[in-house]
C-alpha atoms as a PDB file:
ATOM      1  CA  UNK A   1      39.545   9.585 -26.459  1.00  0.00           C
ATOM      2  CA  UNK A   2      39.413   7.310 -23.551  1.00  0.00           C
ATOM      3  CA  UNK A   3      38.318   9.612 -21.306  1.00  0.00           C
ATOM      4  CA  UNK A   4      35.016  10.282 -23.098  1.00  0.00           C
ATOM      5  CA  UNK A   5      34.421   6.100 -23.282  1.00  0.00           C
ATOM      6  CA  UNK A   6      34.482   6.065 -19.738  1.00  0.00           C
ATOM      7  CA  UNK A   7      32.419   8.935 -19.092  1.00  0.00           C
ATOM      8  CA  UNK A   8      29.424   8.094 -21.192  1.00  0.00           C
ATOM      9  CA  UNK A   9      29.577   4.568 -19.357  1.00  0.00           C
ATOM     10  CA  UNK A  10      29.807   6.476 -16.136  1.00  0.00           C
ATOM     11  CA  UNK A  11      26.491   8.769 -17.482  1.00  0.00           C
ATOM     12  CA  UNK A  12      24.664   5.642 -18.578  1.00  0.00           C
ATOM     13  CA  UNK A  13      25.032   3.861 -14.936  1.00  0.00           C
ATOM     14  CA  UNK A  14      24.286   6.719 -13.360  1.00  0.00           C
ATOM     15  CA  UNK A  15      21.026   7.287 -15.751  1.00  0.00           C
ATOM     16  CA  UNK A  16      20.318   3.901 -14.958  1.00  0.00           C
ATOM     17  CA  UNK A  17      20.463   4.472 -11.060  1.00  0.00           C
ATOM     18  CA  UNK A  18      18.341   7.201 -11.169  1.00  0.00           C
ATOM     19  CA  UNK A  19      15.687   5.052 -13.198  1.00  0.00           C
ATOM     20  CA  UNK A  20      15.706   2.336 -10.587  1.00  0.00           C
ATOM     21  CA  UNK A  21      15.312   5.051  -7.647  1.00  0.00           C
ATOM     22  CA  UNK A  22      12.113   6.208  -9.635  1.00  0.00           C
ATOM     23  CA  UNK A  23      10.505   2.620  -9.882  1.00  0.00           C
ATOM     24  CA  UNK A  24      11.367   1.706  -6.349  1.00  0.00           C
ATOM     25  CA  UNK A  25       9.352   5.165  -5.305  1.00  0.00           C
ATOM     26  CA  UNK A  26       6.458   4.621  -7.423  1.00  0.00           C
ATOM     27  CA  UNK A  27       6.506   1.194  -6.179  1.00  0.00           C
ATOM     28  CA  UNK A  28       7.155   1.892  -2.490  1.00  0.00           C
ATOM     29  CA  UNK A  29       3.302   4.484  -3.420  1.00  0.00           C
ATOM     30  CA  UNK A  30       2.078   1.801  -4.374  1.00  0.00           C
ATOM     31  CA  UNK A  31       2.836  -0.543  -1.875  1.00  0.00           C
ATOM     32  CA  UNK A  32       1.890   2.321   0.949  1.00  0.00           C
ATOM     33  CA  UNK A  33      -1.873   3.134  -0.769  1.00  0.00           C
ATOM     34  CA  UNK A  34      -2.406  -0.843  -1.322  1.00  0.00           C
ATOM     35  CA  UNK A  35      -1.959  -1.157   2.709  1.00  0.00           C
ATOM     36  CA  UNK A  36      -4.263   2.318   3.716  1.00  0.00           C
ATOM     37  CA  UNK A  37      -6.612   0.558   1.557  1.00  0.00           C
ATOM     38  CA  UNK A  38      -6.568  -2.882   2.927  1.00  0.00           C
ATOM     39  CA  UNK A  39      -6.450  -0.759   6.607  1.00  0.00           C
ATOM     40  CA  UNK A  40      -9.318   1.118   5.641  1.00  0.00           C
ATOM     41  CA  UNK A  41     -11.372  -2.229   4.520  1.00  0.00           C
ATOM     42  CA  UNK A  42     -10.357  -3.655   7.842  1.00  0.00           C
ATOM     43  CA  UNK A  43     -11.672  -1.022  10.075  1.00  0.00           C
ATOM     44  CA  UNK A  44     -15.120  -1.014   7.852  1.00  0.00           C
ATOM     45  CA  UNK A  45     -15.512  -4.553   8.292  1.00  0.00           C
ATOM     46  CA  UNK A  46     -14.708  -4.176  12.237  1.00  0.00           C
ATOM     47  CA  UNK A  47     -17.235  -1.474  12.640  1.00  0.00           C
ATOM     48  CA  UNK A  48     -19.607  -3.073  10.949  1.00  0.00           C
ATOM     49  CA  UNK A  49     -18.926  -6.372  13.147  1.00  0.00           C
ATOM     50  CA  UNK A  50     -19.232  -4.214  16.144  1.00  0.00           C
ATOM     51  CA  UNK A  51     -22.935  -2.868  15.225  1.00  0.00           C
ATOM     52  CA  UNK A  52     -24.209  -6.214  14.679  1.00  0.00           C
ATOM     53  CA  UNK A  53     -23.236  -7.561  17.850  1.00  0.00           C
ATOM     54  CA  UNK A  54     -24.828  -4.515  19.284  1.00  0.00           C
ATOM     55  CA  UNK A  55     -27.710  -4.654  17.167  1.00  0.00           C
ATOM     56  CA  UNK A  56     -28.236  -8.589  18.330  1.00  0.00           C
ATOM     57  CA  UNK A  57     -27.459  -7.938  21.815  1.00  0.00           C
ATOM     58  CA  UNK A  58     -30.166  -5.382  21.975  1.00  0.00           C
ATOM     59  CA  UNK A  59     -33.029  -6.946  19.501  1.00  0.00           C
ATOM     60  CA  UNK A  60     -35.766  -8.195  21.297  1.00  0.00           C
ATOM     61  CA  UNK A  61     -37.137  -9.995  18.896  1.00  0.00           C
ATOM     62  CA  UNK A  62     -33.771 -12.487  19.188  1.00  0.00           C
ATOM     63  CA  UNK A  63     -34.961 -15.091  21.337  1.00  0.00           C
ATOM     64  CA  UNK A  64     -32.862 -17.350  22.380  1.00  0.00           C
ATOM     65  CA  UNK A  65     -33.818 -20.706  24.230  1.00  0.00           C
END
């Protein structure tokens, strides 16, 4: 009668385990399309810094004294 004791506890950790290696996934998706994001934003706002300097180095209409 033991024997079946100690392998439900046995099932239930290892249930458990396979839980946790679910959540850490989703989490570890998460965490990976949070960064592409933030990379993505990043290289918008650098290409849009890039065109203004070239739009101001080439506006003639910036006069500077």
């Amino acid at each position: 009668m033991g024997i079946w004791l100690e392998l439900g506890i046995f099932g239930l950790v290892f249930v458990f385990a396979f839980w946790q290696m679910h959540d850490v996934r989703k989490a570890q998706e998460q965490t990976r399309q949070q960064r592409a994001r933030e990379k993505a934003a990043q290289e918008a706002r650098d290409a849009l810094d890039q065109e203004t300097a070239a739009q101001q180095a080439t506006d003639p209409t910036d006069k500077k004294s």
